[in-house]
C-alpha atoms as a PDB file:
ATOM      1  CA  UNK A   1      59.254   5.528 -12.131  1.00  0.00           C
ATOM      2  CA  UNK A   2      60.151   2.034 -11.137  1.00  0.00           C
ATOM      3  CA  UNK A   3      59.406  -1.103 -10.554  1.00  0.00           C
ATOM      4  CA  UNK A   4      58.904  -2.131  -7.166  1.00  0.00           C
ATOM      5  CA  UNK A   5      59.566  -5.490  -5.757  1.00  0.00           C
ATOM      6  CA  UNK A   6      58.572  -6.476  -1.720  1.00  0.00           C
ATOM      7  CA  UNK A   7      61.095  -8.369  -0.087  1.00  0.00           C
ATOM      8  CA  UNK A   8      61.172 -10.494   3.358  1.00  0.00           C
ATOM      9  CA  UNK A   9      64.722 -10.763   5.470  1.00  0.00           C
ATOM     10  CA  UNK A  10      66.360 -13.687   7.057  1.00  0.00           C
ATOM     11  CA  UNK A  11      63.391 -13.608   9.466  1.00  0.00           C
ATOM     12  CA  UNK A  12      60.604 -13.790   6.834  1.00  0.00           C
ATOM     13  CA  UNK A  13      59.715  -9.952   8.097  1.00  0.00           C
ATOM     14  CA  UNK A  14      58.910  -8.093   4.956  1.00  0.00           C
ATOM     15  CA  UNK A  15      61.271  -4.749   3.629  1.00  0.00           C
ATOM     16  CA  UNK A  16      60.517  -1.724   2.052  1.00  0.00           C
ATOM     17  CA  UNK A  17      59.937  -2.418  -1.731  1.00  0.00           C
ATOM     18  CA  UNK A  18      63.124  -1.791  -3.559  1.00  0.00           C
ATOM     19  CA  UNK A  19      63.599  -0.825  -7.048  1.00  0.00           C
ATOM     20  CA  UNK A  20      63.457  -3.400  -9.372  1.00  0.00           C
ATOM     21  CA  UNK A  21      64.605  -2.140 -12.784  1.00  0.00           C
ATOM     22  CA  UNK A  22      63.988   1.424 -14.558  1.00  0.00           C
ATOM     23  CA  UNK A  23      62.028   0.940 -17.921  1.00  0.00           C
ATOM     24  CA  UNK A  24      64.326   1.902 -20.373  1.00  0.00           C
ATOM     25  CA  UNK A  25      67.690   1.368 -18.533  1.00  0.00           C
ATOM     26  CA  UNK A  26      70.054  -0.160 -21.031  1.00  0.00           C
ATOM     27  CA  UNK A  27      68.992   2.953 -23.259  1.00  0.00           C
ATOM     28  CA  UNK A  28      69.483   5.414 -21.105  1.00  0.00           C
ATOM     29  CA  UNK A  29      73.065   4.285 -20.318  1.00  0.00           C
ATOM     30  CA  UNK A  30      76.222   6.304 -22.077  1.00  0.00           C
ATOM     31  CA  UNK A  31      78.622   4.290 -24.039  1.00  0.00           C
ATOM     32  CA  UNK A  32      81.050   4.559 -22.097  1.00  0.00           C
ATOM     33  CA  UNK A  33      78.512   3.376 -19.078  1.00  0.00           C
ATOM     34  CA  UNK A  34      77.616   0.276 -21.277  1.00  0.00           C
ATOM     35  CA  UNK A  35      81.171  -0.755 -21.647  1.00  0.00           C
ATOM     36  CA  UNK A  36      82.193  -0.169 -18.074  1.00  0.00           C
ATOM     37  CA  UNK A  37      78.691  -2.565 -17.328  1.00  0.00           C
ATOM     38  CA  UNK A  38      80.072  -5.194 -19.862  1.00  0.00           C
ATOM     39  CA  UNK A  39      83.423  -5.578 -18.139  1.00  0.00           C
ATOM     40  CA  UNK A  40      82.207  -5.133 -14.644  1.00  0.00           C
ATOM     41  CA  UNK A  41      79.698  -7.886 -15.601  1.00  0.00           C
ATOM     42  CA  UNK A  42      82.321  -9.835 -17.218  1.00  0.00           C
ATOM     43  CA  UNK A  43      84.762 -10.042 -13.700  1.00  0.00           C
ATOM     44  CA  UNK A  44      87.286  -7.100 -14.232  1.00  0.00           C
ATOM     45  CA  UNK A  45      87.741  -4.974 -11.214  1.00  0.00           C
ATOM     46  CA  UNK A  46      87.487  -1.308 -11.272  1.00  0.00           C
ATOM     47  CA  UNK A  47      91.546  -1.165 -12.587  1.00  0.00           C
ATOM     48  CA  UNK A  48      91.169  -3.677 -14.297  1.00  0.00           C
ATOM     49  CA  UNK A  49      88.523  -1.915 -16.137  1.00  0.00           C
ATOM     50  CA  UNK A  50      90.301   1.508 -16.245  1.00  0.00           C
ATOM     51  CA  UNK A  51      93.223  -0.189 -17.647  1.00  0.00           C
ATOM     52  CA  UNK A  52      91.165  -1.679 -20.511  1.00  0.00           C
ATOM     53  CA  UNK A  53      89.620   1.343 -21.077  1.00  0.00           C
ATOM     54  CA  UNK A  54      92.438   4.023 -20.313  1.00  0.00           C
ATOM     55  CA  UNK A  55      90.463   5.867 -17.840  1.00  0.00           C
ATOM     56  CA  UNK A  56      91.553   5.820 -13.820  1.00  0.00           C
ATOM     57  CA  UNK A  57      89.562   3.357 -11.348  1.00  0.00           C
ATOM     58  CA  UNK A  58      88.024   6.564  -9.711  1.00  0.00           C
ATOM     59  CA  UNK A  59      86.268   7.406 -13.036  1.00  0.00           C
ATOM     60  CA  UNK A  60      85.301   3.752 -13.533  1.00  0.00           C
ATOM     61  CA  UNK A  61      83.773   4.197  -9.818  1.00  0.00           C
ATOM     62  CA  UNK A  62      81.602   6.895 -11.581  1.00  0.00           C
ATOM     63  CA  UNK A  63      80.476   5.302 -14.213  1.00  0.00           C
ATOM     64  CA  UNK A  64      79.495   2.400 -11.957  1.00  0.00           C
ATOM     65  CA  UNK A  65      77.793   4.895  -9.293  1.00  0.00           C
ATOM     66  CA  UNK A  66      74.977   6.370 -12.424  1.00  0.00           C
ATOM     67  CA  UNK A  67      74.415   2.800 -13.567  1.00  0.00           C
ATOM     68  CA  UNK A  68      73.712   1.694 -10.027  1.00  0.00           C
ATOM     69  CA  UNK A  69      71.393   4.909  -9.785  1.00  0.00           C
ATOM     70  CA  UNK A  70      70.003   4.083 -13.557  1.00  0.00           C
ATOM     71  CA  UNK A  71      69.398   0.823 -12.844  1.00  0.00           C
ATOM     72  CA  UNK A  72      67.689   0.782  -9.434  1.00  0.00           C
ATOM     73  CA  UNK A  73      70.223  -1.743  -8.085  1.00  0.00           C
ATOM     74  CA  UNK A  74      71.439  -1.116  -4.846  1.00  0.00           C
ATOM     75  CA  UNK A  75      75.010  -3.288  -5.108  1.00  0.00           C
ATOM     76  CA  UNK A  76      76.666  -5.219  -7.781  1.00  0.00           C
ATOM     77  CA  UNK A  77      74.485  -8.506  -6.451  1.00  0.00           C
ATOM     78  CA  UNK A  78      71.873  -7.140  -7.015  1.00  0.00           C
ATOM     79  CA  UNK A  79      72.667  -5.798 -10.801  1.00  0.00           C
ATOM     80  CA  UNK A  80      73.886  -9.494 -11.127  1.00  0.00           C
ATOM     81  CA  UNK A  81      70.322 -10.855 -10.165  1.00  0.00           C
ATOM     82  CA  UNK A  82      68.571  -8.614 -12.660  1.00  0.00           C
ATOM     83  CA  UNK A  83      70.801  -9.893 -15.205  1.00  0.00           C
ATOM     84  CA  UNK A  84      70.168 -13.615 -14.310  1.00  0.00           C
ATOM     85  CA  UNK A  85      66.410 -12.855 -13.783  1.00  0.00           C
ATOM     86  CA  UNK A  86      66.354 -11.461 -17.305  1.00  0.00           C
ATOM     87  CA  UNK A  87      65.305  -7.989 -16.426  1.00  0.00           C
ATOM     88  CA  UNK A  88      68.009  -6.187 -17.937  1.00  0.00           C
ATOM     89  CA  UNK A  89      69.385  -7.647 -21.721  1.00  0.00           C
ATOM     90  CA  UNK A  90      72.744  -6.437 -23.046  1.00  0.00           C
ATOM     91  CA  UNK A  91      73.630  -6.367 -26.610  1.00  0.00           C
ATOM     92  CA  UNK A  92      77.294  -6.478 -28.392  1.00  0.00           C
ATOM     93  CA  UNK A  93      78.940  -3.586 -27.448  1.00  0.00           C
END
């Protein structure tokens, strides 16, 4: 189950809670889903990720997709502010 946060638009109405993080995210994530998270994280592009890890940009799209669903975050903002907020701590990979 997750974490809900309440939010308020540009207009100060409030939005349906969202997902914060899942308990237990960074453990439930593959390998291969940690590393595509570290280089995502770290600025490559999707082929610039594949190319690193010798995998297509359509498969690195998939690996992004389940951590997006894993995570709770809607967009890559969004896995950014958990990061920055602290929610989500990534060890050497």
């Amino acid at each position: 189950m997750a974490l809900l946060h309440a939010t308020t638009n540009l207009t100060g109405t409030p939005t349906a809670p969202r997902p914060i993080q899942r308990p237990g995210f960074v453990e439930s994530l593959t390998a291969r889903e940690a590393t595509v998270l570290t280089l995502i994280l770290g600025g490559s592009t999707n082929r610039e990720a594949g190319e690193t890890l010798g995998i297509s940009p359509r498969t690195v799209e998939f690996h992004r997709a389940n951590i997006m669903l894993k995570s709770g975050a809607r967009n890559l903002a969004e896995l950014m502010l958990m990061m920055l907020g602290g929610s989500i701590q990534l060890h050497t990979l």
